[in-house]
Structure formats: C-alpha cells, structure tokens
C-alpha atoms as a PDB file:
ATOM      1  CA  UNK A   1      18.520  19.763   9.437  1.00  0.00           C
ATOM      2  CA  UNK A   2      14.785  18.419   8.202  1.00  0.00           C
ATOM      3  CA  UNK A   3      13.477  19.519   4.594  1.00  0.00           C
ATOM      4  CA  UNK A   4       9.959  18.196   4.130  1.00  0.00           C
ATOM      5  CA  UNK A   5       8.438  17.620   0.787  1.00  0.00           C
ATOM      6  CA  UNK A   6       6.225  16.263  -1.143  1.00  0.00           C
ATOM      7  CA  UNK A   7       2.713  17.920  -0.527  1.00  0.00           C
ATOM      8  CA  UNK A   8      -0.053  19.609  -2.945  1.00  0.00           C
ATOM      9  CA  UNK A   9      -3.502  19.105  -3.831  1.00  0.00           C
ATOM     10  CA  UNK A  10      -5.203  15.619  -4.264  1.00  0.00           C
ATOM     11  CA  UNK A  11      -8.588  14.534  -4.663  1.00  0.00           C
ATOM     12  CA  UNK A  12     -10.296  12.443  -2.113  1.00  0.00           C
ATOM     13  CA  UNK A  13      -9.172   8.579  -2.038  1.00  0.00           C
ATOM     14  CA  UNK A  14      -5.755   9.628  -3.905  1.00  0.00           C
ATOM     15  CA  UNK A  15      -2.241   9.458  -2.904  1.00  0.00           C
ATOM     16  CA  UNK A  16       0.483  11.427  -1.719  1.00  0.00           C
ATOM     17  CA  UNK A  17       4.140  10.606  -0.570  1.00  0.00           C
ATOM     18  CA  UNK A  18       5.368  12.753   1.581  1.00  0.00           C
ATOM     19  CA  UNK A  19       9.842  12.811   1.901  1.00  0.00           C
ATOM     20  CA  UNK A  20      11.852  14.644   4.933  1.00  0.00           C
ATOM     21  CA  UNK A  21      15.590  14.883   3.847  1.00  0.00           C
ATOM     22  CA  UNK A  22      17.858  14.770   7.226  1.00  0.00           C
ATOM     23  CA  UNK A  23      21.306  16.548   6.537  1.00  0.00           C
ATOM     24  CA  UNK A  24      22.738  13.790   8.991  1.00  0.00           C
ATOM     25  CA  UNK A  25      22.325   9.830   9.212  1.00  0.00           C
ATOM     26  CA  UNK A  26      19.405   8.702   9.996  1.00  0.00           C
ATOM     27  CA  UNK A  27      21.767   6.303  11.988  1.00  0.00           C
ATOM     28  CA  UNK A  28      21.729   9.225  14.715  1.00  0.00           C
ATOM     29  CA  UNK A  29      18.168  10.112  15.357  1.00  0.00           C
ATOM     30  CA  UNK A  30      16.127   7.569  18.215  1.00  0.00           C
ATOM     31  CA  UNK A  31      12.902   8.183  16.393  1.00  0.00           C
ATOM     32  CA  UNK A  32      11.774  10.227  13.314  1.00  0.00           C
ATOM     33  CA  UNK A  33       8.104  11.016  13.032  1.00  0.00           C
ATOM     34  CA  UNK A  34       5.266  13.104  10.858  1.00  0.00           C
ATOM     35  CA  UNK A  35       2.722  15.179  12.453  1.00  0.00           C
ATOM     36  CA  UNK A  36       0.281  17.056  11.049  1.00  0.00           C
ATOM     37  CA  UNK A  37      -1.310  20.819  11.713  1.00  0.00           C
ATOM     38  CA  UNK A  38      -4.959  21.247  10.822  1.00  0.00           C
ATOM     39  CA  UNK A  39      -5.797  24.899  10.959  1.00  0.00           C
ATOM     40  CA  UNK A  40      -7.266  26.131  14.693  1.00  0.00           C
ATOM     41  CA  UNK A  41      -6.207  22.420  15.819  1.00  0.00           C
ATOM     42  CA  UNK A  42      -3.040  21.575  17.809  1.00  0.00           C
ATOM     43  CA  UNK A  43      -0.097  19.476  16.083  1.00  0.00           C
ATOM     44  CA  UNK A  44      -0.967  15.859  16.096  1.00  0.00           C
ATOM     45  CA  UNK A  45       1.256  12.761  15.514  1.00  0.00           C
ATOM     46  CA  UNK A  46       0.593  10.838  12.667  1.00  0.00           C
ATOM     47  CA  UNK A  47       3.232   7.607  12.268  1.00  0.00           C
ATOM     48  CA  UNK A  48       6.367   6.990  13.892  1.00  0.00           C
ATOM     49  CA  UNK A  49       9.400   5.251  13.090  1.00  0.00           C
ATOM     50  CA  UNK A  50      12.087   4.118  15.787  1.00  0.00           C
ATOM     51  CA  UNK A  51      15.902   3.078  15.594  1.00  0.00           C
ATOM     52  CA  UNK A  52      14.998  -0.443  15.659  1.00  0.00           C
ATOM     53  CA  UNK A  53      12.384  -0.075  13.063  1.00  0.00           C
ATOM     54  CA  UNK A  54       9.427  -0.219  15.090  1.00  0.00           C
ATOM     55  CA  UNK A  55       6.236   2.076  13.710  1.00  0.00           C
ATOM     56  CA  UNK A  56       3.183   3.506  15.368  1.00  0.00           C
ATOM     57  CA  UNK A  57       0.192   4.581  13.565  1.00  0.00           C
ATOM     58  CA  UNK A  58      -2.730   7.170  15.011  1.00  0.00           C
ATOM     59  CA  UNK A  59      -5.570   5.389  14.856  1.00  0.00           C
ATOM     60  CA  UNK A  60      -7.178   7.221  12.128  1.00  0.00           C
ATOM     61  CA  UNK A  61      -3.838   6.514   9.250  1.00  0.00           C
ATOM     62  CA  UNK A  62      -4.486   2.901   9.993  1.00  0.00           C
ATOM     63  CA  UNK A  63      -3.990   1.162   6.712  1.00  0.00           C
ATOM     64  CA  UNK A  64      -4.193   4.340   5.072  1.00  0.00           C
ATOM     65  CA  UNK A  65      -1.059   5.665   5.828  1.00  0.00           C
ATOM     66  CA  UNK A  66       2.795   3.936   5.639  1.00  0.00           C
ATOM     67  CA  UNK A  67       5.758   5.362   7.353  1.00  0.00           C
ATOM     68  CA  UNK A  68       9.486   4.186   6.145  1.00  0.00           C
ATOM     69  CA  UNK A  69      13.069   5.350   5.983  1.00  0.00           C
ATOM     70  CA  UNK A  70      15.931   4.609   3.714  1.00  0.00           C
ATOM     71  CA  UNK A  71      19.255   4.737   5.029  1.00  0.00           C
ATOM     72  CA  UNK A  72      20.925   5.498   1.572  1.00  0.00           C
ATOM     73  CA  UNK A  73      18.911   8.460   0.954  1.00  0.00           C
ATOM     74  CA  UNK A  74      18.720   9.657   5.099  1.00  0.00           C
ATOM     75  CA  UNK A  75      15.319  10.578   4.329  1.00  0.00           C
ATOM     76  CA  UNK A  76      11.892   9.497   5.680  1.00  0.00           C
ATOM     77  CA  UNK A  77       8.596   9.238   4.323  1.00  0.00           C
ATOM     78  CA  UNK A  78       4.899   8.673   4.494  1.00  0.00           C
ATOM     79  CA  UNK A  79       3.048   7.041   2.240  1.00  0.00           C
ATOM     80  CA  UNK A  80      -0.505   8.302   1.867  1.00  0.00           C
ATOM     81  CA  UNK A  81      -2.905   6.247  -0.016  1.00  0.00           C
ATOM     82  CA  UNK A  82      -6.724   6.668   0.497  1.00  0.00           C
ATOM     83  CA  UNK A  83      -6.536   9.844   1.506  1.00  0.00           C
ATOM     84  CA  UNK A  84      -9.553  12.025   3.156  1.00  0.00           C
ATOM     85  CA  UNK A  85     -10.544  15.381   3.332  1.00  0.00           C
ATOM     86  CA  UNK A  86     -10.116  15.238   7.239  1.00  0.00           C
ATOM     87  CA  UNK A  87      -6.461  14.726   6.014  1.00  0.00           C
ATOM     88  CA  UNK A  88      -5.557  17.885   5.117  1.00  0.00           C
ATOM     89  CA  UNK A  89      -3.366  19.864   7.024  1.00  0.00           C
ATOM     90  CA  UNK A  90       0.052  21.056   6.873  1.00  0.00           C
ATOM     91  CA  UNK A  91       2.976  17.718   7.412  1.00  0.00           C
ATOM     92  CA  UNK A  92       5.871  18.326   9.739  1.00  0.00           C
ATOM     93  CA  UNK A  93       8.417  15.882  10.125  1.00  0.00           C
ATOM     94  CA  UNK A  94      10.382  15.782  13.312  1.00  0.00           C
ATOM     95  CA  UNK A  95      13.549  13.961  14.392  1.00  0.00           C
ATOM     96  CA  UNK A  96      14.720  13.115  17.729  1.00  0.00           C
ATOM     97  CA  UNK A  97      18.490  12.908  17.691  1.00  0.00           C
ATOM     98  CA  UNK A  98      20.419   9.701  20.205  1.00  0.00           C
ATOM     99  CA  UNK A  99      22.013  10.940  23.084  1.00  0.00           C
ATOM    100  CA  UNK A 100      21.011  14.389  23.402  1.00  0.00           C
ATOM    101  CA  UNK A 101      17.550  13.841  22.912  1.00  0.00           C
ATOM    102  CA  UNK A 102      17.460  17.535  20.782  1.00  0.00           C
ATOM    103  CA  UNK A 103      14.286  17.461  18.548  1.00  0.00           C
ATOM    104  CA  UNK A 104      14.400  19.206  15.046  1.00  0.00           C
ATOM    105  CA  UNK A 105      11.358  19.906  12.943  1.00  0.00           C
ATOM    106  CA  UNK A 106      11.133  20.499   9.390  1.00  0.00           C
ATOM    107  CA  UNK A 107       9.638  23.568   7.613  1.00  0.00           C
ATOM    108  CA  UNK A 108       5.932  21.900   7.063  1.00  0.00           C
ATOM    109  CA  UNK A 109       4.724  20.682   3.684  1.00  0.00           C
ATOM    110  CA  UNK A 110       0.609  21.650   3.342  1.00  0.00           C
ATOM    111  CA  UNK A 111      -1.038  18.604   1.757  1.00  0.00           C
ATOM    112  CA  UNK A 112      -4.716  19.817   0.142  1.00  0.00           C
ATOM    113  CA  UNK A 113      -7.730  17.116  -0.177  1.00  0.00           C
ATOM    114  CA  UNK A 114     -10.293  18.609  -2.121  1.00  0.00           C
ATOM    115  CA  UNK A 115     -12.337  17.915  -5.127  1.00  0.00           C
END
C-alpha cells in the first residue's frame, strides 16, 4: 500500500527528501504522517498532514522539517533540511484510510547523519 523512499547517509546540516508512494488516492486517506524509529527508542511522530491540508510538526522538526503531498503523484513527503545527528533513525510513513479508519505503514527508509 505505502513504499517509503528516499533515505541514506548525509552529513550534519544537509538535506534529505524523504517520498511514500500510496498505491491508492491520497483522496482516501484522513491523515498521512512520518514517524521515525531511533534504535532502543519507541516510534515517534514527526509531521502530519490531514485531508484538509492541515500539518503538525514535533517540536524538534520545527523549521527544519516540511511535510507535503501531491495528488498527481499520490505520494507524500518530508522535506529535511538542516538535518542533525539526533535525526537519524529509520522513517516510516503511515496512512490512515477515511471511513474505516485502517492504518497502513510503509516498509521504513533508515536516514544516516554522520560525518
């Protein structure tokens, strides 16, 4: 359903864009959003996009960190400028579909911040 992309190793204070490819409209999902995996930490939500096109940020992504969707393409992605070595982890995407309210998850896509 989700194919996340998009991650590898960057040096601190570069860039990444992360992409998660739905099979099905983005039309039909109430919210699509990234999390990310540290390892020994618990999955955490980074940025959040809604069916109206609202966004929500963790507090740490702040101006770092730019979530968007494109109809055309039924993908979303995060834009990660700036990024930190507290960054790394491994990127899920996740999409919660209308009606049902069924969740899917993508397969992960590690992102590396290292010099």
């Amino acid at each position: 359903q989700l194919q996340a992309s998009g991650g590898g190793l960057v040096q601190p204070g570069g860039s990444l864009r992360l992409s998660c490819a739905a099979s099905r409209s983005v039309f039909s999902f109430v919210a699509m959003t990234w999390y990310h995996q540290a390892p020994g930490k618990q999955r955490e939500l980074v940025a959040t996009i809604k069916y109206d096109g609202s966004i929500n940020y963790e507090e740490s992504v702040k101006g770092r960190f730019t979530i968007s969707k494109s109809y055309a393409k039924n993908t979303v992605y995060l834009q990660m400028n700036s990024l930190k070595p507290e960054d790394a982890a491994v990127y899920y995407c996740n999409a919660e579909q209308a009606i049902t309210g069924e969740n899917y998850w993508g397969q992960g896509t590690l992102v590396t911040v290292s010099s």
